[in-house]
C-alpha atoms as a PDB file:
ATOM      1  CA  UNK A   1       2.933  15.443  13.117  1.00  0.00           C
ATOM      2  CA  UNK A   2       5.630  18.176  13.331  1.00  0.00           C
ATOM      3  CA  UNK A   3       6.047  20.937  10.377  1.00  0.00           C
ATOM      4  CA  UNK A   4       2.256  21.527  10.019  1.00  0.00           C
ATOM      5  CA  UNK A   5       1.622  18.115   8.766  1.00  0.00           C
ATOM      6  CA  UNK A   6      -1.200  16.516  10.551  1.00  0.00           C
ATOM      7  CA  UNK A   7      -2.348  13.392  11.529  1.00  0.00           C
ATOM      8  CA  UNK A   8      -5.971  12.906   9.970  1.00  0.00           C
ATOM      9  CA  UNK A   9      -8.577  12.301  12.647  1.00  0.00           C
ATOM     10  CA  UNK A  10      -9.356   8.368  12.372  1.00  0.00           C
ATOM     11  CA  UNK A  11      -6.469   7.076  13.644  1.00  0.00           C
ATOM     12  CA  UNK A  12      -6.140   3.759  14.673  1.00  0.00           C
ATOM     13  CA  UNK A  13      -8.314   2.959  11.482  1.00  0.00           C
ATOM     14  CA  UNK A  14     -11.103   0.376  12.216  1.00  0.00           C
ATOM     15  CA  UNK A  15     -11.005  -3.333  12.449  1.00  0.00           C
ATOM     16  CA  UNK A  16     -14.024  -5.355  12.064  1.00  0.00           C
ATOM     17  CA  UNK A  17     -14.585  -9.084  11.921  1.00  0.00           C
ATOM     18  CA  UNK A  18     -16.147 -10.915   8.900  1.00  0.00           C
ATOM     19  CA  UNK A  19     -18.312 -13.962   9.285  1.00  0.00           C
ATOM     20  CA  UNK A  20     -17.924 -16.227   6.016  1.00  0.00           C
ATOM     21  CA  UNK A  21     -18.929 -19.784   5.838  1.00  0.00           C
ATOM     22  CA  UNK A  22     -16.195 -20.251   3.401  1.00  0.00           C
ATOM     23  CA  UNK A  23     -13.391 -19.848   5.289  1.00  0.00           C
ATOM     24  CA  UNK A  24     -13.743 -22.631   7.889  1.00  0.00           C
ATOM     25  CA  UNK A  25     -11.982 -22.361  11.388  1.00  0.00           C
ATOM     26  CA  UNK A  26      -9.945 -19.353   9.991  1.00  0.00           C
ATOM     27  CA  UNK A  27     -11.137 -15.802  11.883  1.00  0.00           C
ATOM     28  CA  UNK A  28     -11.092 -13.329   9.564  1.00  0.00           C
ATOM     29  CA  UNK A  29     -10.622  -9.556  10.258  1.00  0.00           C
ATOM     30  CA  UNK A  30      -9.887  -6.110   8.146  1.00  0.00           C
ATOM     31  CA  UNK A  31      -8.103  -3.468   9.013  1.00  0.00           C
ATOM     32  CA  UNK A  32      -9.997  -0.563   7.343  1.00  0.00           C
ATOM     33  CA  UNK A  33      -7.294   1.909   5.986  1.00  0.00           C
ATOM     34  CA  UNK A  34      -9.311   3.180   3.217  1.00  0.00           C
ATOM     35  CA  UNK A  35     -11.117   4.882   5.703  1.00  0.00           C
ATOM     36  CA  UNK A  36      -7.975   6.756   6.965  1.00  0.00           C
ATOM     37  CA  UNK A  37      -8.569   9.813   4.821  1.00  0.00           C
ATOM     38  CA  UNK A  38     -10.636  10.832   1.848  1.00  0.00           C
ATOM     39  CA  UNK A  39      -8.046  11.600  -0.198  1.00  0.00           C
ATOM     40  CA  UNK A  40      -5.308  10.275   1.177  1.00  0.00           C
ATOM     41  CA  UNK A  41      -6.361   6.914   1.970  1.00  0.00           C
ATOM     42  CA  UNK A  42      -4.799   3.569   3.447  1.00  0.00           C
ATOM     43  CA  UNK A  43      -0.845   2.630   3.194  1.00  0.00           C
ATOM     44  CA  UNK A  44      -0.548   6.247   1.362  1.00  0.00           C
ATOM     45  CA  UNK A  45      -1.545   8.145   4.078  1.00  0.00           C
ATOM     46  CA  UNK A  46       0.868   5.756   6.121  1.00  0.00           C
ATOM     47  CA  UNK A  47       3.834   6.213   3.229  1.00  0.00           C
ATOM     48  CA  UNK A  48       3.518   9.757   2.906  1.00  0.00           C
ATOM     49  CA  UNK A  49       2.992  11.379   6.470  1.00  0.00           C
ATOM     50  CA  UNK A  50       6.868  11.112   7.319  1.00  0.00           C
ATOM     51  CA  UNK A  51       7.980  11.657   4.337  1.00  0.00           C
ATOM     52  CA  UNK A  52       6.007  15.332   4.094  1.00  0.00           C
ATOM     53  CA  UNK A  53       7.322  16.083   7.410  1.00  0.00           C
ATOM     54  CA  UNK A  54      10.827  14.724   6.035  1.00  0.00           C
ATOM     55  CA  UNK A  55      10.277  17.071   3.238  1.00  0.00           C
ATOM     56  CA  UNK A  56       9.255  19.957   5.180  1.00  0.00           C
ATOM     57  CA  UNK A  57      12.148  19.798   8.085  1.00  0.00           C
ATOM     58  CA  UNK A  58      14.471  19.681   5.014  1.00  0.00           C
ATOM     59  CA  UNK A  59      12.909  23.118   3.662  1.00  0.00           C
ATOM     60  CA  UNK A  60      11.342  21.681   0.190  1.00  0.00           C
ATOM     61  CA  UNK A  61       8.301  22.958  -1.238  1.00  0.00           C
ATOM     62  CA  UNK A  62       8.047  20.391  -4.109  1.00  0.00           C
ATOM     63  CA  UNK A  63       7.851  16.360  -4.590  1.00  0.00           C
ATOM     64  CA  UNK A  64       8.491  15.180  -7.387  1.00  0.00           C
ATOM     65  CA  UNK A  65       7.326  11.319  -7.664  1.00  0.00           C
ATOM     66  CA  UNK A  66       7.008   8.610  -9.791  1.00  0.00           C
ATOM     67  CA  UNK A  67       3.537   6.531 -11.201  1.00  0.00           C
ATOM     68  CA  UNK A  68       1.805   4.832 -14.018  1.00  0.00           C
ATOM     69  CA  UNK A  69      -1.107   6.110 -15.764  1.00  0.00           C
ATOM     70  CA  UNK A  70      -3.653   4.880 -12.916  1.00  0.00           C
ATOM     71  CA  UNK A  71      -1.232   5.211 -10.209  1.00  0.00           C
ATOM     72  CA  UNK A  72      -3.299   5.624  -6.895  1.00  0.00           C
ATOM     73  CA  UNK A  73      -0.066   7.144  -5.076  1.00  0.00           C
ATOM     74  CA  UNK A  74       0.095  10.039  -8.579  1.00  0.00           C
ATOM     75  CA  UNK A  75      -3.498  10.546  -7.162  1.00  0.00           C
ATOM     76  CA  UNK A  76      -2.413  10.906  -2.850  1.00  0.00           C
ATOM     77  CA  UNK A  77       0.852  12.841  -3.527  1.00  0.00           C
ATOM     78  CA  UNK A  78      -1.202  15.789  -6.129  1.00  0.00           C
ATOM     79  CA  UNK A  79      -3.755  15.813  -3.102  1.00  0.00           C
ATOM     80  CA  UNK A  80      -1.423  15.746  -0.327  1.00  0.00           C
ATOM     81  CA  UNK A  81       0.496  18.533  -2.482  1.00  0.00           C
ATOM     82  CA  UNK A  82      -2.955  20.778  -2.308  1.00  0.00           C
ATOM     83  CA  UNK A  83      -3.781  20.025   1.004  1.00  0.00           C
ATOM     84  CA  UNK A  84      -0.203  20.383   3.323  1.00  0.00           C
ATOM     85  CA  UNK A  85       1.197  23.369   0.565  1.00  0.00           C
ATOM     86  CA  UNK A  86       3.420  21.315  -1.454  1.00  0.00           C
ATOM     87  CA  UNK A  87       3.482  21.648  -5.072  1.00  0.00           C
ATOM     88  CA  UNK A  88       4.101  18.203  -6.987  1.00  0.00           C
ATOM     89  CA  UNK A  89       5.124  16.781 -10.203  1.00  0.00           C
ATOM     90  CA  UNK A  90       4.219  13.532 -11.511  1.00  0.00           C
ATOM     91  CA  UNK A  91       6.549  11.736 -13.797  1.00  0.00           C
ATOM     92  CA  UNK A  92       4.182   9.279 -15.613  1.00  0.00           C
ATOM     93  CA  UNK A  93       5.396   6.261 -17.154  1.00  0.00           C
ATOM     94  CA  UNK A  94       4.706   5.908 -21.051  1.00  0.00           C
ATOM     95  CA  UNK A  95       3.363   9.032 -23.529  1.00  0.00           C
ATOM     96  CA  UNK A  96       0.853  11.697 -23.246  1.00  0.00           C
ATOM     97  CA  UNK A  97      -2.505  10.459 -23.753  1.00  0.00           C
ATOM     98  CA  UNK A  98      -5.128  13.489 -23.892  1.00  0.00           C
ATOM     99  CA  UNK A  99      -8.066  13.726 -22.882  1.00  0.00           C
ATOM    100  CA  UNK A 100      -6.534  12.876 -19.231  1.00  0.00           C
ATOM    101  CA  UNK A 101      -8.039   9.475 -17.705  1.00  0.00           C
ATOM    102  CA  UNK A 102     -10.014   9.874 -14.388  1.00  0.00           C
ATOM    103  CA  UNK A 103      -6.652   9.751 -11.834  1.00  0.00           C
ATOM    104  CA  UNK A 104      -4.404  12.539 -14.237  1.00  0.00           C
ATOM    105  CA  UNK A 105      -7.267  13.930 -14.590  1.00  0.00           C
ATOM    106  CA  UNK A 106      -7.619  13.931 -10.761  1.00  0.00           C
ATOM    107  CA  UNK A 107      -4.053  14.499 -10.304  1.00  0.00           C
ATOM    108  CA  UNK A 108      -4.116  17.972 -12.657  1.00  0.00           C
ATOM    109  CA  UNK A 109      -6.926  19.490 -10.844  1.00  0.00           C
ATOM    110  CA  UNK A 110      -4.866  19.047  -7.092  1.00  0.00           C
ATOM    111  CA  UNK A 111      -2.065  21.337  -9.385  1.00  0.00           C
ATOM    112  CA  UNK A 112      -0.407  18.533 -10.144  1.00  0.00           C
ATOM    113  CA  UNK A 113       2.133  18.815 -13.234  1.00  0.00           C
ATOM    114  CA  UNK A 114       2.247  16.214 -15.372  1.00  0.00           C
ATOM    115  CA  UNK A 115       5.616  15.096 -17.074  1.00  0.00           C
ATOM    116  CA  UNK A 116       5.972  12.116 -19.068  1.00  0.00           C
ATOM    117  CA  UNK A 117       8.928   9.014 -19.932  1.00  0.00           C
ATOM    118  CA  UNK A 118       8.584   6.703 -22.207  1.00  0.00           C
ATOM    119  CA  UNK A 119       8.768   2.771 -20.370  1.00  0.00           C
ATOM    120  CA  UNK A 120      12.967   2.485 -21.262  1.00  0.00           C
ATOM    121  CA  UNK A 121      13.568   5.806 -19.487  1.00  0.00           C
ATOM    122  CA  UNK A 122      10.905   5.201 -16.574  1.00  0.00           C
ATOM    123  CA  UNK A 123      12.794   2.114 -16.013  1.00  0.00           C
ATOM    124  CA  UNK A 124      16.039   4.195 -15.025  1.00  0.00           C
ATOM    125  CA  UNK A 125      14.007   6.078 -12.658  1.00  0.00           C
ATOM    126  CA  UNK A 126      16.452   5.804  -9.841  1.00  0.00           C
ATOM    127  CA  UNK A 127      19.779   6.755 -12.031  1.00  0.00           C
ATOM    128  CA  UNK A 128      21.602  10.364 -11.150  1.00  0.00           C
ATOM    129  CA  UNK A 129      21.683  11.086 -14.160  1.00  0.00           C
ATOM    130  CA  UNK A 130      17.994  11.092 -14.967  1.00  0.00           C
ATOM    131  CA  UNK A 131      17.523  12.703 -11.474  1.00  0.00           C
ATOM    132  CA  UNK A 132      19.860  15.262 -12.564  1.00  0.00           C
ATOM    133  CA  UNK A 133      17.817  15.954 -15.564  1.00  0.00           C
ATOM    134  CA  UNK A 134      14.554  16.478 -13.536  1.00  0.00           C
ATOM    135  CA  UNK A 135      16.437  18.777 -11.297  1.00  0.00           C
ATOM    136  CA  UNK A 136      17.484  21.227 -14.377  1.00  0.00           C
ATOM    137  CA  UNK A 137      13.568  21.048 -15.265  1.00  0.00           C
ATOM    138  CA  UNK A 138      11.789  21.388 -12.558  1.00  0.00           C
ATOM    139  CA  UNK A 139      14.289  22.946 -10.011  1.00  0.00           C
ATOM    140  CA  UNK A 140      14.736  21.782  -6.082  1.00  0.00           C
ATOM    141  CA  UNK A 141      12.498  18.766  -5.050  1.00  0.00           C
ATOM    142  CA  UNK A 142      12.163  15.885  -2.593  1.00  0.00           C
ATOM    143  CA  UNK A 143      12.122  12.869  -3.917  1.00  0.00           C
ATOM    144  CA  UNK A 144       9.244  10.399  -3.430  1.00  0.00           C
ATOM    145  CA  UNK A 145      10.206   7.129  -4.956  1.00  0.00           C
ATOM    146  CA  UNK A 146       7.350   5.164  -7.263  1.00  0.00           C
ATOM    147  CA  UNK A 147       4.882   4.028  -4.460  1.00  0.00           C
ATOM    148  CA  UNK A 148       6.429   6.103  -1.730  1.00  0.00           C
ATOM    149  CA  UNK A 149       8.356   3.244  -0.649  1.00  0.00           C
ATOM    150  CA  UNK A 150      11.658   4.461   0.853  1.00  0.00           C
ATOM    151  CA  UNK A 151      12.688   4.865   4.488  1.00  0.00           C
ATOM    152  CA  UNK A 152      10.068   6.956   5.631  1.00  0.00           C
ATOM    153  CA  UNK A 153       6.923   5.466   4.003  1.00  0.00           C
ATOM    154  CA  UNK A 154       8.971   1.710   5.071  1.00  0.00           C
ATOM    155  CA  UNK A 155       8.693   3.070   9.054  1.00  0.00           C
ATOM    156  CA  UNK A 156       5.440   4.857   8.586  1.00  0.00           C
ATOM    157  CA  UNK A 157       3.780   1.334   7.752  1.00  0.00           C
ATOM    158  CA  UNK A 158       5.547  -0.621  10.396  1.00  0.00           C
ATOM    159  CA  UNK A 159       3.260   1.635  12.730  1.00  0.00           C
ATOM    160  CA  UNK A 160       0.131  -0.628  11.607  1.00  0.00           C
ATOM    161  CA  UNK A 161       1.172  -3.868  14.020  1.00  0.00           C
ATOM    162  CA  UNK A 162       1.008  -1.665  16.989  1.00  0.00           C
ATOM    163  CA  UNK A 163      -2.140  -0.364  16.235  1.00  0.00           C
ATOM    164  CA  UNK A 164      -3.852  -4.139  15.757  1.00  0.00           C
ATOM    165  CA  UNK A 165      -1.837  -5.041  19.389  1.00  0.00           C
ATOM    166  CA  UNK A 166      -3.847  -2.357  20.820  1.00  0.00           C
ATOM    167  CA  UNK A 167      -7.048  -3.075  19.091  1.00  0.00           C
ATOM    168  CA  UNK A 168      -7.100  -6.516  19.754  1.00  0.00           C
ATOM    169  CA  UNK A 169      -5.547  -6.481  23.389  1.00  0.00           C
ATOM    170  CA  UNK A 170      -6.403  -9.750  25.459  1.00  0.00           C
ATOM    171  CA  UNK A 171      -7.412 -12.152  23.223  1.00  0.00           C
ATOM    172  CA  UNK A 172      -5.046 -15.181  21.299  1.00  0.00           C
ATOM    173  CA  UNK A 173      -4.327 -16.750  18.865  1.00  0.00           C
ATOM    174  CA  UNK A 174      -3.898 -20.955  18.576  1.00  0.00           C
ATOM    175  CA  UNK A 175      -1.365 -21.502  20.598  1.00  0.00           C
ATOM    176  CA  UNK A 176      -0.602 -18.741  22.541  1.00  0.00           C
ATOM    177  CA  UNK A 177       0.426 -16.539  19.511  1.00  0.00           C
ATOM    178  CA  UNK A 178       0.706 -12.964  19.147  1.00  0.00           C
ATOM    179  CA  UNK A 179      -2.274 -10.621  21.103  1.00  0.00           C
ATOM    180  CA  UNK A 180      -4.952 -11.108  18.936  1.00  0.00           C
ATOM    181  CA  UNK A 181      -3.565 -12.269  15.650  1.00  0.00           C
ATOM    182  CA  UNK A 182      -1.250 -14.333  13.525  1.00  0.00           C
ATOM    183  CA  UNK A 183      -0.578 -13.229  10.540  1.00  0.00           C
ATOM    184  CA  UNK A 184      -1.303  -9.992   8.740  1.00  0.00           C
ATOM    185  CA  UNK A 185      -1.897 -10.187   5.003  1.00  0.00           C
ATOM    186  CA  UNK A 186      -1.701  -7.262   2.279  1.00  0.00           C
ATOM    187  CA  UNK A 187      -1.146  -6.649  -1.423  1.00  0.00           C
ATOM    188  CA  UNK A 188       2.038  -5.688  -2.596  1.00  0.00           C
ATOM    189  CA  UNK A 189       3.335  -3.050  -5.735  1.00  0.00           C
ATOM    190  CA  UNK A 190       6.253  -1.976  -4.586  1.00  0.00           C
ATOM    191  CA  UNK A 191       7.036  -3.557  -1.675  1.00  0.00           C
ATOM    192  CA  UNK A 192       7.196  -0.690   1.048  1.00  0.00           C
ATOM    193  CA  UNK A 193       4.180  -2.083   2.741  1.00  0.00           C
ATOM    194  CA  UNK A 194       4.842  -5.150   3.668  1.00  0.00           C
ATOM    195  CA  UNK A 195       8.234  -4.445   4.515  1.00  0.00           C
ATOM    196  CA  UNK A 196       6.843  -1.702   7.031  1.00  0.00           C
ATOM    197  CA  UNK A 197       4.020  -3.954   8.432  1.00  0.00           C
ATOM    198  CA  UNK A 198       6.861  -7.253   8.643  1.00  0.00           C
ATOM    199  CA  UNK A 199       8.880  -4.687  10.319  1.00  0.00           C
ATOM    200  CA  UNK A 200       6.972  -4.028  13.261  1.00  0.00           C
ATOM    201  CA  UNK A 201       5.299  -7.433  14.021  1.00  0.00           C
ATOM    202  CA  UNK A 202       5.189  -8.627  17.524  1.00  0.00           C
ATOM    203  CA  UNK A 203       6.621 -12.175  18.417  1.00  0.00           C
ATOM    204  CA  UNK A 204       4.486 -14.992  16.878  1.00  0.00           C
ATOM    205  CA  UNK A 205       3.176 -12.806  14.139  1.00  0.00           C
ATOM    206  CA  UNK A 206       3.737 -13.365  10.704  1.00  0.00           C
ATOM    207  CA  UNK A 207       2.707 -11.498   7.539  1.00  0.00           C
ATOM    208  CA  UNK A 208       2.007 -12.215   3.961  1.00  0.00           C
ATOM    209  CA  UNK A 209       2.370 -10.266   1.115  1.00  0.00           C
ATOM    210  CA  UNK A 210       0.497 -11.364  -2.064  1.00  0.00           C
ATOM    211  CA  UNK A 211       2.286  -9.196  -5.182  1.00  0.00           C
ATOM    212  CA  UNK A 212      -0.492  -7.935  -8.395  1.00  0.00           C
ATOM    213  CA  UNK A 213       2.474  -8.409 -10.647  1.00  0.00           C
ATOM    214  CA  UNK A 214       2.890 -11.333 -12.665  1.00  0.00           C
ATOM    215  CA  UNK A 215       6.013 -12.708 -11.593  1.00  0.00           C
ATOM    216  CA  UNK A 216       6.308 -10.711  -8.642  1.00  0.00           C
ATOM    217  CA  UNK A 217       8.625 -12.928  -6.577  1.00  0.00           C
ATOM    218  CA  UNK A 218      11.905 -10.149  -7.751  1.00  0.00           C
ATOM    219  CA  UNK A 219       9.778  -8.526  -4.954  1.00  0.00           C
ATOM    220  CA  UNK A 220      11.310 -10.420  -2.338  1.00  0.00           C
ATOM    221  CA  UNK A 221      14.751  -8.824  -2.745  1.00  0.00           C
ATOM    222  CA  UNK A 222      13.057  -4.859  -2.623  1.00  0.00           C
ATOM    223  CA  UNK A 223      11.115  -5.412   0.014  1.00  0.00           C
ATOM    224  CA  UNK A 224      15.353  -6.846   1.795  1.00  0.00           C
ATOM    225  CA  UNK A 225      16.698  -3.781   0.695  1.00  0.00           C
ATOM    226  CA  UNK A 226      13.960  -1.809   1.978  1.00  0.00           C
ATOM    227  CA  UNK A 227      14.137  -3.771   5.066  1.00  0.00           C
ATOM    228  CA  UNK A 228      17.985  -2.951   5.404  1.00  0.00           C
ATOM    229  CA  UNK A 229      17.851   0.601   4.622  1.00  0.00           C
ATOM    230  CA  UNK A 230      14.769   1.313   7.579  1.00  0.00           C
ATOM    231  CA  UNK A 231      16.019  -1.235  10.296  1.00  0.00           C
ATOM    232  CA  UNK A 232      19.089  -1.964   9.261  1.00  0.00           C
ATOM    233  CA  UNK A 233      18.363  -5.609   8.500  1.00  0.00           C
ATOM    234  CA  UNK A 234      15.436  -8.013   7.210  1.00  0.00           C
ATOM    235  CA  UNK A 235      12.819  -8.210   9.752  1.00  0.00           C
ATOM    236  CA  UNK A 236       9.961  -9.808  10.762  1.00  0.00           C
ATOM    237  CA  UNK A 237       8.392 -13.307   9.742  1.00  0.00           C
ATOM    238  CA  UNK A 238       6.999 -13.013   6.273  1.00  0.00           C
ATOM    239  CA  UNK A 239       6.707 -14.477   3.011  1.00  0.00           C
ATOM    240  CA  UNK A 240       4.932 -14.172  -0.621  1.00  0.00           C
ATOM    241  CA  UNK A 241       2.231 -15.228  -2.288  1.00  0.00           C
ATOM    242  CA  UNK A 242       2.476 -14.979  -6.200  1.00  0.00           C
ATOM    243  CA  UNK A 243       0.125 -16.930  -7.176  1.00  0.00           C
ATOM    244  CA  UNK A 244      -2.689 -14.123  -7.450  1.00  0.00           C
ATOM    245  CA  UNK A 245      -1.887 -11.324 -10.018  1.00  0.00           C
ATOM    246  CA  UNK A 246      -4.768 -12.531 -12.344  1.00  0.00           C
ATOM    247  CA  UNK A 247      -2.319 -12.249 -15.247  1.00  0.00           C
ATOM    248  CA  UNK A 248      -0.579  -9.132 -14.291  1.00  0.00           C
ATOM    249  CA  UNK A 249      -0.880  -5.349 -13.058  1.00  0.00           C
ATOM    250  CA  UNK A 250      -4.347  -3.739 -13.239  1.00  0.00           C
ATOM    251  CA  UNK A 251      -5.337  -7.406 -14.891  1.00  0.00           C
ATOM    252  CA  UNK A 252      -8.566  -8.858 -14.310  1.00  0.00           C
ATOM    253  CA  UNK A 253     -10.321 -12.251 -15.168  1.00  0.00           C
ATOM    254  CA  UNK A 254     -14.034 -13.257 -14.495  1.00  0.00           C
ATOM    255  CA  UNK A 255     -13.609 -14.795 -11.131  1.00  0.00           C
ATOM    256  CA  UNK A 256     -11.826 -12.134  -9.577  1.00  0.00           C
ATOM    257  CA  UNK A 257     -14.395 -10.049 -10.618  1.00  0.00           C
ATOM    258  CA  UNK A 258     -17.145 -12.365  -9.034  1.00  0.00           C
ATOM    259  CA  UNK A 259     -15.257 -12.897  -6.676  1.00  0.00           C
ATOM    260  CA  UNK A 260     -15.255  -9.004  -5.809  1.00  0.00           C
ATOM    261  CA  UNK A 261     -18.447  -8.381  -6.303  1.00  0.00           C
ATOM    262  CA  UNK A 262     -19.839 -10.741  -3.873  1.00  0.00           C
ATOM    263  CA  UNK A 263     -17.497  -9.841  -1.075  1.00  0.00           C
ATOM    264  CA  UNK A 264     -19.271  -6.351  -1.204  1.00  0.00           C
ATOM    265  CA  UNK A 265     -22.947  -8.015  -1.472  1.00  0.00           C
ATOM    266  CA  UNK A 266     -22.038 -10.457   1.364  1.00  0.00           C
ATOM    267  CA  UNK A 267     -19.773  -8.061   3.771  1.00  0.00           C
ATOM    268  CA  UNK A 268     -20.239  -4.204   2.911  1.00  0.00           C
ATOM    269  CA  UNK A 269     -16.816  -3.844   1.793  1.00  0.00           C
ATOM    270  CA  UNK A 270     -15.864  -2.907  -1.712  1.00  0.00           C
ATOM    271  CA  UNK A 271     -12.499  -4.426  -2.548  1.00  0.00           C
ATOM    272  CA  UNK A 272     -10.638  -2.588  -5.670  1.00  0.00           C
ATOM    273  CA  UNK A 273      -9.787  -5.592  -8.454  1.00  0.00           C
ATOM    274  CA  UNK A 274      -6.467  -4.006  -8.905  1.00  0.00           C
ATOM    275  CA  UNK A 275      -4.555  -4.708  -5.000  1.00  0.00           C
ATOM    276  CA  UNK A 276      -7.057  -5.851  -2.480  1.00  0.00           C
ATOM    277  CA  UNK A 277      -9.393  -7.868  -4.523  1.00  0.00           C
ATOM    278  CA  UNK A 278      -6.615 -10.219  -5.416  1.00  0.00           C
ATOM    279  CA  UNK A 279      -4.958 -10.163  -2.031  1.00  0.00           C
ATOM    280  CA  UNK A 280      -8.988 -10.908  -0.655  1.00  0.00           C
ATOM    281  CA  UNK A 281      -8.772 -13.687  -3.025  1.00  0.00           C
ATOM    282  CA  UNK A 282      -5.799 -15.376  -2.002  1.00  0.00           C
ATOM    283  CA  UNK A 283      -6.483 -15.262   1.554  1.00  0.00           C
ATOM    284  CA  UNK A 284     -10.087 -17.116   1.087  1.00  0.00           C
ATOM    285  CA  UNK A 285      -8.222 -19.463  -0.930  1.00  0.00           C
ATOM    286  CA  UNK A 286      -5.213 -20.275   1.387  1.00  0.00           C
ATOM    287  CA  UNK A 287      -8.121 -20.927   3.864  1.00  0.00           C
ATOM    288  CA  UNK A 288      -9.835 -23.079   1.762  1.00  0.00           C
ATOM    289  CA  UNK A 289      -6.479 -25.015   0.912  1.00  0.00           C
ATOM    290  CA  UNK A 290      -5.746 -25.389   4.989  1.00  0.00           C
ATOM    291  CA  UNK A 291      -2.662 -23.085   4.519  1.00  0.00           C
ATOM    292  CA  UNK A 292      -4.088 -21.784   8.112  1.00  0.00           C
ATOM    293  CA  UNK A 293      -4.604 -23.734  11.563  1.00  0.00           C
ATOM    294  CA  UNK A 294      -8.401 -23.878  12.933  1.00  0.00           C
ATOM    295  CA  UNK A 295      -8.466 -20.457  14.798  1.00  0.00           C
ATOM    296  CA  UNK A 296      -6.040 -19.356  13.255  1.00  0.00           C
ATOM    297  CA  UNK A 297      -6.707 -15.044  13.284  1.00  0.00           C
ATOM    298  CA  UNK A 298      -5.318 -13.450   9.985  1.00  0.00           C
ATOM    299  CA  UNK A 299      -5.354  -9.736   9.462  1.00  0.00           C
ATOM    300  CA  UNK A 300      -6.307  -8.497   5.671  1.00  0.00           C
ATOM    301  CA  UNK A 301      -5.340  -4.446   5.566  1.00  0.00           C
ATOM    302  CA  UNK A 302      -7.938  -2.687   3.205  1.00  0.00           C
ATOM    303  CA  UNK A 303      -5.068  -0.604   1.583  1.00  0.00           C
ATOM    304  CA  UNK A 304      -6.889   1.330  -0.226  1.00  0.00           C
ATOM    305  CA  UNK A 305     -10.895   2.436  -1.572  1.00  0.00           C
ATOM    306  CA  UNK A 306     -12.926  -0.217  -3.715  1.00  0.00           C
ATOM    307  CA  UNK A 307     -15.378  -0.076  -6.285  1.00  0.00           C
ATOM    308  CA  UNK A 308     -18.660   1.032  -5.813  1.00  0.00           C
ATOM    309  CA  UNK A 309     -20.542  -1.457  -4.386  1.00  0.00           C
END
């Protein structure tokens, strides 16, 4: 990439079949983005790449972004920060808690600065006037919305169709579908990923994006407007599944934690509980409902690292 920002080496990430009773006529492969990077694993390598060389051709030396407490993307932009020269802040939603938990903790020792709004003023996150406020603080900064999805981190993801075209060249789906695949299936925060991946899908290709919020179908209208803002209207053929938070963000319950853990015994492939456990979970059980044809090849996109197995 231009302005000193590089490309890390695996690049197209892997894709590998699994080979599960369980899931009937449906072919089942993952696209292995959490082996992108170390530290900057998965959709936020893929979010933040243009927007560091965005940052850079503008002449900025800080981002500024936004995260909870356990934000994975807090943890990417403080190490993307250390490693391309930036310096970052963090503006983390709800109060100071010290001693730090593992990702601020994480976040702090990339030279991170911590700042901190309480949930009403997080929620205003994207008014001037709060911007303006930072910008007296902190001084000059590029902007890196809550998940890194804006323009560039939108166009950045709609990179990954192209990649499975290529990887899966020659073969088809039922039908006569797209080269290799049908639908393409990730777990959605804020939206910027599967309006990237939606984006760029080739004709016959669909994608699904299964939200870890409770009542994450407002999504639909964010992941328009980022649609609008990168291409200039709503692409691609896609849809959302809500019906898998497990009661909410960062929530849990028994059998997605079973569920989790014998994914990784069976397959190899440790799926964090918080995004692609419950985006694993849907997709087995769409199969299981027949929500796919027989043959039918769906794509899940390991977005980011799991537990240990």
């Amino acid at each position: 990439m231009d302005d000193g920002v590089r490309t890390p080496a695996l690049l197209p990430s892997p894709l590998e079949e699994i080979h599960d009773e369980r899931l009937g006529g449906v072919r089942l492969l993952v696209k292995r983005d959490d082996l992108l990077h170390p530290e900057l694993p998965g959709n936020k390598w893929r979010k933040l790449e243009r927007n560091l060389a965005e940052a850079a051709r503008q002449g900025r030396r800080t981002l500024l972004t936004f995260g909870g407490a356990y934000s994975n993307h807090i943890r990417a932009t403080a190490a993307a920060g250390r490693l391309f020269g930036f310096a970052t802040i963090g503006v983390i939603r709800g109060e100071e808690h010290t001693p730090l938990n593992p990702s601020l903790a994480y976040a702090a020792a990339r030279g991170m600065r911590l700042t901190y709004l309480d949930r009403a003023a997080y929620r205003a996150k994207r008014d001037p006037e709060l911007l303006s406020r930072l910008r007296d603080r902190w001084g000059d900064f590029y902007l890196l919305p809550e998940g890194g999805s804006n323009v560039q981190g939108v166009l950045g993801c709609a990179e990954l169709p192209a990649e499975l075209v290529a990887q899966t060249a020659g073969a088809r789906g039922p039908g006569g579908g797209a080269p290799g695949f049908d639908v393409v299936c990730c777990a959605c925060g804020t939206g910027g990923t599967i309006a990237g991946v939606a984006g760029g899908l080739p004709p016959g290709a669909r994608a699904i994006g299964f939200p870890v919020l409770k009542g994450g179908g407002f999504l639909a209208e964010e992941v328009e407007r980022l649609q609008r803002e990168a291409f200039g209207r709503v692409r691609g053929d896609w849809a959302l599944e809500c019906g898998f938070h497990f009661g909410g963000y960062a929530r849990s319950t028994p059998e997605l934690d079973a569920f989790v853990r014998d994914f990784g015994e069976r397959h190899g492939v440790a799926l964090d509980r918080v995004y692609v456990g419950k985006m694993m979970y849907g997709v087995f059980a769409l199969a299981a409902r027949g929500a796919f044809a027989p043959g039918t090849r769906v794509v899940a996109v390991i977005t980011g690292p799991g537990d240990a197995l």
